[in-house]
Protein backbone atom coordinates (compact mmCIF):
# COMPACT_ATOMS: atom_id res chain seq x y z
CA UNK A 1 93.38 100.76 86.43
CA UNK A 2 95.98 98.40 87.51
CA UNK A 3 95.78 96.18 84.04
CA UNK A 4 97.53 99.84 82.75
CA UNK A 5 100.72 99.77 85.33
CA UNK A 6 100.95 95.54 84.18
CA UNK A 7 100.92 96.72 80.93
CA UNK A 8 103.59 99.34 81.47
CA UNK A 9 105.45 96.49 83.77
CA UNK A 10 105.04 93.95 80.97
CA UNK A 11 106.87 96.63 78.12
CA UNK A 12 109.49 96.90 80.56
CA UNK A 13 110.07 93.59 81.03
CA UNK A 14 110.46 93.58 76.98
CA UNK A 15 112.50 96.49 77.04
CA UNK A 16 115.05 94.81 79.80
CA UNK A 17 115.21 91.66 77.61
CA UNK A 18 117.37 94.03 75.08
CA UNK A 19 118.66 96.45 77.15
CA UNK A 20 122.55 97.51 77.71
CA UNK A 21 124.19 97.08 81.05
CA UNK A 22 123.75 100.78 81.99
CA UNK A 23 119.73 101.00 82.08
CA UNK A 24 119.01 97.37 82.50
CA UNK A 25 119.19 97.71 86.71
CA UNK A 26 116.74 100.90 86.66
CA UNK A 27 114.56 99.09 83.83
CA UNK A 28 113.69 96.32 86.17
CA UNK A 29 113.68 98.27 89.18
CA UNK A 30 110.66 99.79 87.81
CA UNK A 31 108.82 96.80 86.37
CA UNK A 32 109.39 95.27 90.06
CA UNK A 33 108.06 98.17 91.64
CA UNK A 34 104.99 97.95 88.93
CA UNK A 35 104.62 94.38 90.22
CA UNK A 36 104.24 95.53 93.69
CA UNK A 37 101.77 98.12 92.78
CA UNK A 38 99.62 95.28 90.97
CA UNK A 39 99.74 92.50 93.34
CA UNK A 40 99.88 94.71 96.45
CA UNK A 41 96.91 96.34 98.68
CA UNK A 42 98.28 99.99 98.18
CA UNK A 43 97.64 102.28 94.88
CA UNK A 44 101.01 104.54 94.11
CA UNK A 45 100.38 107.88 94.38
CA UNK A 46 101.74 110.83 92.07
CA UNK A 47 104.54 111.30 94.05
CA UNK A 48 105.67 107.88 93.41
CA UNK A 49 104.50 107.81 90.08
CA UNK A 50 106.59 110.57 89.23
CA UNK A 51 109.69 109.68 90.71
CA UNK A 52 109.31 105.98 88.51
CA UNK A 53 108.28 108.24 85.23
CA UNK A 54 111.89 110.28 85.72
CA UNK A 55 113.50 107.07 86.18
CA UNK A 56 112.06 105.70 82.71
CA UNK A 57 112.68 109.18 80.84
CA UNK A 58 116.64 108.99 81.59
CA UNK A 59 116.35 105.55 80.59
CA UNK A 60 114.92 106.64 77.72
CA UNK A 61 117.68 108.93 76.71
CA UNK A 62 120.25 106.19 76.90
CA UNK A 63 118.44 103.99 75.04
CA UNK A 64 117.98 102.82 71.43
CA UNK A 65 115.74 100.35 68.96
CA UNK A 66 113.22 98.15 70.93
CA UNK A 67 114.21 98.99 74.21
CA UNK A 68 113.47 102.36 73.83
CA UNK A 69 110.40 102.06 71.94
CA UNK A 70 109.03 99.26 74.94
CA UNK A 71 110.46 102.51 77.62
CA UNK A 72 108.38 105.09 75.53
CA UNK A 73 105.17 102.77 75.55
CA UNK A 74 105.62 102.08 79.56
CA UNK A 75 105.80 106.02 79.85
CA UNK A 76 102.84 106.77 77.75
CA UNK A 77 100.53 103.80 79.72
CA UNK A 78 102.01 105.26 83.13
CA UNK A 79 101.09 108.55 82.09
CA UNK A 80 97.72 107.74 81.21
CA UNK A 81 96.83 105.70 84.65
CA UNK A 82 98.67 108.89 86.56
CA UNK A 83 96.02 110.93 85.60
CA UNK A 84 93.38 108.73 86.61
CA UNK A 85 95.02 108.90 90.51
CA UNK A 86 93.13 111.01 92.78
CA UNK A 87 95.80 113.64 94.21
CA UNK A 88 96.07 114.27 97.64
């Protein structure tokens, strides 16, 4: 499951390459926080899923061309691996 949030980290990282000033920060906030989820012991659960999918769909709304086509594909992977997560 975690080759899905590297994935979604690694279209964000495309998506920051092009993005403007405004959504760049909260772009690679989230692939960072991706990272940790990867390389880190703990699985993110849907509370924290959620709160990064919110960030990524206001990014989305600001943005244009690749970066928001990398944004959409990072929500759509995310997405997917969310409903894989056990709830609590």
């Amino acid at each position: 499951m975690t080759e899905q949030l590297q994935q979604a980290r690694d279209d964000l990282e495309e998506a920051a390459k092009a993005a403007d000033d405004d959504v760049r920060d909260d772009i690679r906030e989230t692939a960072e926080a991706f990272a940790d989820y990867v390389m880190g012991d703990t699985n993110p659960d849907h509370a924290l899923l959620d709160e990064r999918l919110n960030t990524l769909r206001q990014v989305r709304e600001e943005a244009d061309g690749n970066t928001r086509e990398k944004v959409e594909s990072a929500i759509e992977t995310t997405e997917d691996y969310r409903e894989q997560v056990d709830q609590a």
